[in-house]
N, C-alpha and C. Protein backbone atom coordinates (compact mmCIF):
# COMPACT_ATOMS: atom_id res chain seq x y z
N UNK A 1 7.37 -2.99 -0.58
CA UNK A 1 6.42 -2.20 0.19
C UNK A 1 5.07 -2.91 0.12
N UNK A 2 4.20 -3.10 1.30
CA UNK A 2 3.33 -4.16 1.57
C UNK A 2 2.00 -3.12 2.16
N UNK A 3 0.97 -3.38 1.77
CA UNK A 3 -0.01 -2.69 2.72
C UNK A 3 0.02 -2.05 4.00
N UNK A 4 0.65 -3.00 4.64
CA UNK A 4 0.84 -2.47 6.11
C UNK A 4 2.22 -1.57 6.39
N UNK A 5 2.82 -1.39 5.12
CA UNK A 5 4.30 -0.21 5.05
C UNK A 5 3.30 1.04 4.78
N UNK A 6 2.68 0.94 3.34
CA UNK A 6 1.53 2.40 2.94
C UNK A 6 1.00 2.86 3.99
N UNK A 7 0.19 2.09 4.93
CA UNK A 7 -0.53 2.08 6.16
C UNK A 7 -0.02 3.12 6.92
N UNK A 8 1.13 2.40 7.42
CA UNK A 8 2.06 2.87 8.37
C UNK A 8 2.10 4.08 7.83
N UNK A 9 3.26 4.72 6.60
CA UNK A 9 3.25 6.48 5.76
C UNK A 9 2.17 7.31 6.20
N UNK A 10 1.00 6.64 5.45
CA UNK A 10 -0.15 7.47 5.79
C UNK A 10 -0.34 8.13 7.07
N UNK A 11 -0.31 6.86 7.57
CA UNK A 11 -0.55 6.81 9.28
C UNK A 11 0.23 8.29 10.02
N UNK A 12 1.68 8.18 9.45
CA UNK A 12 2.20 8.79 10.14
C UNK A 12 1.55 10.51 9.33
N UNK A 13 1.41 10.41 7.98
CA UNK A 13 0.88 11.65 7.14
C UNK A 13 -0.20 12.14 8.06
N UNK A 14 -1.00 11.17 8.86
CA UNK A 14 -2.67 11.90 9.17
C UNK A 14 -2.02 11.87 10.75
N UNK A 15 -1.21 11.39 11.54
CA UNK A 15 -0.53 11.30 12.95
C UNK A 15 -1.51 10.44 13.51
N UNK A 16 -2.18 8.89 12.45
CA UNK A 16 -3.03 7.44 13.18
C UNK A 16 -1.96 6.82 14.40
N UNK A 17 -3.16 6.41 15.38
CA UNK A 17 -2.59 5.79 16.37
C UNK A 17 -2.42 4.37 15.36
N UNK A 18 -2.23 3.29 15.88
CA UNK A 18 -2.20 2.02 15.67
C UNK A 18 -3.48 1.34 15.25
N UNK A 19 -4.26 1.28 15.72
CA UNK A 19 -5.74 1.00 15.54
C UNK A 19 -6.07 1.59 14.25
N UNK A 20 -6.01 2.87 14.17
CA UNK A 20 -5.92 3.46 12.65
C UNK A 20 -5.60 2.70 11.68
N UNK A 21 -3.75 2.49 12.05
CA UNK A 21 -3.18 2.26 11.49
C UNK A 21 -3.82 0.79 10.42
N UNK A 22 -4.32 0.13 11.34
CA UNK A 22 -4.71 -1.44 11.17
C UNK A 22 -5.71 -1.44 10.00
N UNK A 23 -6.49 -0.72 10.47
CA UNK A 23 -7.61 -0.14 9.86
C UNK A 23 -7.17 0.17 8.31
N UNK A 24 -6.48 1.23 8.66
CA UNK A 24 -6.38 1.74 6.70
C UNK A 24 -5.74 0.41 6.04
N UNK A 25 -4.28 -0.26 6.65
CA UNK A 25 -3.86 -1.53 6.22
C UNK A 25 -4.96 -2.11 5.73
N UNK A 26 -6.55 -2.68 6.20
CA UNK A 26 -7.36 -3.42 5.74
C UNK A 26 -8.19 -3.02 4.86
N UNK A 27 -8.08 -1.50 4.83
CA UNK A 27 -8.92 -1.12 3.70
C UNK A 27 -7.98 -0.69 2.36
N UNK A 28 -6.54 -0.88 2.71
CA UNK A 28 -5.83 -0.89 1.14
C UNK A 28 -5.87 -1.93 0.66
N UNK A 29 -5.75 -3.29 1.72
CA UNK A 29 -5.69 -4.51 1.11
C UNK A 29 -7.14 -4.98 0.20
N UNK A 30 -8.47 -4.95 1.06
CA UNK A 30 -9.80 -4.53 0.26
C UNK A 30 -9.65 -3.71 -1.07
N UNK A 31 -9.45 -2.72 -0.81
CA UNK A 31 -9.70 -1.64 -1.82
C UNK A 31 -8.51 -0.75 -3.16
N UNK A 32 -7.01 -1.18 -2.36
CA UNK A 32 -6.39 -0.66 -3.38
C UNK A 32 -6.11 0.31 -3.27
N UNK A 33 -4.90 1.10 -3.56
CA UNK A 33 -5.09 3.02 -3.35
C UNK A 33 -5.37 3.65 -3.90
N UNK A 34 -5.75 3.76 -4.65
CA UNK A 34 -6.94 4.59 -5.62
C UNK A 34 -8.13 4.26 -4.93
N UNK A 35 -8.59 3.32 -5.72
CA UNK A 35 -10.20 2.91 -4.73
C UNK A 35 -10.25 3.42 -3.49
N UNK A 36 -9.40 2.80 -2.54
CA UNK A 36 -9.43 4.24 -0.95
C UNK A 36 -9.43 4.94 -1.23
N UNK A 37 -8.90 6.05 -1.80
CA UNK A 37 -8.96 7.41 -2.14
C UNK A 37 -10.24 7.73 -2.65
N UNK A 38 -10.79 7.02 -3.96
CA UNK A 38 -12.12 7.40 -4.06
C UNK A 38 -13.27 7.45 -3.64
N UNK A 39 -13.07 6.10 -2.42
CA UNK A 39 -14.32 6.43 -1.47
C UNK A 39 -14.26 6.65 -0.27
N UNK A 40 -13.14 7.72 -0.28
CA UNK A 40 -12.92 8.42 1.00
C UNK A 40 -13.25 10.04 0.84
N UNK A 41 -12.95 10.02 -0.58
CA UNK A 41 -13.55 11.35 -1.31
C UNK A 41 -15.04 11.24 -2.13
N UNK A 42 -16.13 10.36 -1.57
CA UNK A 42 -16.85 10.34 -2.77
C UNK A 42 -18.05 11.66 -2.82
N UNK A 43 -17.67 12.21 -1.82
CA UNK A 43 -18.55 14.00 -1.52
C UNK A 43 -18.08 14.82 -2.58
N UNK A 44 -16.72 14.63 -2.79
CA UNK A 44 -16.22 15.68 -4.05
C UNK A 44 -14.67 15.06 -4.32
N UNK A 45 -15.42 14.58 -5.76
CA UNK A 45 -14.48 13.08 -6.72
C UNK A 45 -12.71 14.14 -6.47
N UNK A 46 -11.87 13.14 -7.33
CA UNK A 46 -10.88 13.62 -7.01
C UNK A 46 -9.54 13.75 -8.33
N UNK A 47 -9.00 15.05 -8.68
CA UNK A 47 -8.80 15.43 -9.60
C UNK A 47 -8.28 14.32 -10.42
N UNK A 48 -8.20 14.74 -12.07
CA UNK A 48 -7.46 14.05 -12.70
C UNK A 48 -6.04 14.10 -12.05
N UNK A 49 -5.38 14.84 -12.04
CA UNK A 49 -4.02 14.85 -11.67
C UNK A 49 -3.82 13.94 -10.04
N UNK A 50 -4.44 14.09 -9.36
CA UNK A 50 -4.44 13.31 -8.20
C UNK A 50 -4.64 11.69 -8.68
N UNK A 51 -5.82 11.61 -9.16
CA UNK A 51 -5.69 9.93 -9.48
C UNK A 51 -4.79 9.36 -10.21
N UNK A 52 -4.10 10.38 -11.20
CA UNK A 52 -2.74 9.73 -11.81
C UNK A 52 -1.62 9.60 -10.93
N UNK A 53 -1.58 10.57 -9.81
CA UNK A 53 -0.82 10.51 -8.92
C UNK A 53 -0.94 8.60 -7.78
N UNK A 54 -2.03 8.37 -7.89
CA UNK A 54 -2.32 7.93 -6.76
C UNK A 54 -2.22 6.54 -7.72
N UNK A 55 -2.73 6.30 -9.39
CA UNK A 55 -2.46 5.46 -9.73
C UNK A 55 -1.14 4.79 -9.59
N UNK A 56 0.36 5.94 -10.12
CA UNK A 56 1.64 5.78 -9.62
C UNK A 56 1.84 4.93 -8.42
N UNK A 57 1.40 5.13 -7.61
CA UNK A 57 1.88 5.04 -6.10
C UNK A 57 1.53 3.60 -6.05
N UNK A 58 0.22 3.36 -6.42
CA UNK A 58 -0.34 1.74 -6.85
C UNK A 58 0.48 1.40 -7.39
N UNK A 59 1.17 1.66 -8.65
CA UNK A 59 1.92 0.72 -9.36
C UNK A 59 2.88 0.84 -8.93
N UNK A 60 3.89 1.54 -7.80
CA UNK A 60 4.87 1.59 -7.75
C UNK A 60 4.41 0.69 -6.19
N UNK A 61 4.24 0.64 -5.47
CA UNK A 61 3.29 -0.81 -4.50
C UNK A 61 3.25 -2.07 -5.33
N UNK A 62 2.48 -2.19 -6.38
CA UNK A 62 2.76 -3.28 -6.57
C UNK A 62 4.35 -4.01 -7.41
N UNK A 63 4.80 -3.08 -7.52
CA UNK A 63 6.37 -3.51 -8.48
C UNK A 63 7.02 -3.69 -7.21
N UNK A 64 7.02 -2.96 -6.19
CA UNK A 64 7.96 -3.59 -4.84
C UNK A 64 7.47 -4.49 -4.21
N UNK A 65 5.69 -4.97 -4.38
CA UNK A 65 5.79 -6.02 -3.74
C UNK A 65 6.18 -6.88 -4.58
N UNK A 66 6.63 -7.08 -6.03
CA UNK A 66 6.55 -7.82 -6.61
C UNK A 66 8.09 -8.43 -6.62
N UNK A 67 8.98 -7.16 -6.59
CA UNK A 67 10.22 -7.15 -6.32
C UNK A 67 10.51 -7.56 -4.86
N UNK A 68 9.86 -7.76 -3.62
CA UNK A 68 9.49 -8.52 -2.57
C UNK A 68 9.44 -9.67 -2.51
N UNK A 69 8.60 -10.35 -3.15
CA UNK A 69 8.43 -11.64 -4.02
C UNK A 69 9.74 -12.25 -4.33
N UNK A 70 10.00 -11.78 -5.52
CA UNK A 70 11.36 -12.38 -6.34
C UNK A 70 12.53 -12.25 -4.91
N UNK A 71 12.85 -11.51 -4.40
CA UNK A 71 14.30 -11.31 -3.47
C UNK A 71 13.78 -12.38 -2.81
N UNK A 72 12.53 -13.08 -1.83
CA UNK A 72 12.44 -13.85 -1.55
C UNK A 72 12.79 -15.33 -1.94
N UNK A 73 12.18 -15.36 -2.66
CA UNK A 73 12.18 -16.68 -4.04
C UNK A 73 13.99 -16.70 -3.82
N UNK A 74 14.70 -15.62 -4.31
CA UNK A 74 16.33 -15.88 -4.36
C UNK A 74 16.41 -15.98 -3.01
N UNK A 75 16.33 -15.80 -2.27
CA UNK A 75 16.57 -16.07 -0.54
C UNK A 75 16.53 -17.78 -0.91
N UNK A 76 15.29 -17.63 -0.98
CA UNK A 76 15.03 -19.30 -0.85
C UNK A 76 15.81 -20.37 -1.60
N UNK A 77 15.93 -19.82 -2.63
CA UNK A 77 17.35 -20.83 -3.84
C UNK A 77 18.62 -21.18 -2.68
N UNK A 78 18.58 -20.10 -1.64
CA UNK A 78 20.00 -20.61 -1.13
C UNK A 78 19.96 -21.20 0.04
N UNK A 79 18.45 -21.82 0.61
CA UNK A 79 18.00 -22.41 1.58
C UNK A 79 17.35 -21.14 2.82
N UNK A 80 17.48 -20.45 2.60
CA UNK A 80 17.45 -19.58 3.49
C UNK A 80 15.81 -19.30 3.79
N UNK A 81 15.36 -18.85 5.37
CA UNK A 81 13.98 -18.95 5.61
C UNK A 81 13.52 -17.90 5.39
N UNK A 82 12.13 -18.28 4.64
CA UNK A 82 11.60 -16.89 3.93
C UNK A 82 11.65 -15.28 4.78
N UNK A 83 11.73 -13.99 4.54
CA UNK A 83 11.58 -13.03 5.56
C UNK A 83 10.09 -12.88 5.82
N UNK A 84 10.29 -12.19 6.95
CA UNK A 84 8.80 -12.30 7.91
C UNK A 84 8.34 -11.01 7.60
């Protein structure tokens, strides 16, 4: 799962056109999902339980992209062209 997959969820969570869509993509890649979250809320911060929530979601983003990564890498051991 890649920035522009979160993007997309959201997207569909808030009903973003495309342009939206692009948009939040560039501000997870900037900012991270937490960090978006916090300065999208910075009028009124955002609970403990939410940022642990939202930390999750980060780390579980970055273990699939990471797991993204590696399936690639084995793609590639067998000549095969990286996925797009």
């Amino acid at each position: 799962m890649n920035n522009k997959d979160v993007a997309a969820l959201l997207g569909e969570l808030i009903e973003a056109d495309e342009n939206e869509c692009a948009r939040l993509e560039k501000l997870l890649a900037r900012y991270g999902v937490v960090s978006l979250f916090q300065r999208l809320d910075e009028g009124m911060p955002l609970s403990t339980e939410s940022l642990e929530k939202l930390r999750a979601l980060q780390l579980l983003i970055d273990r699939m992209s990471q797991r993204d990564d590696t399936e690639l890498g084995e793609e590639n051991d067998y000549g095969l062209p990286p996925h797009e």
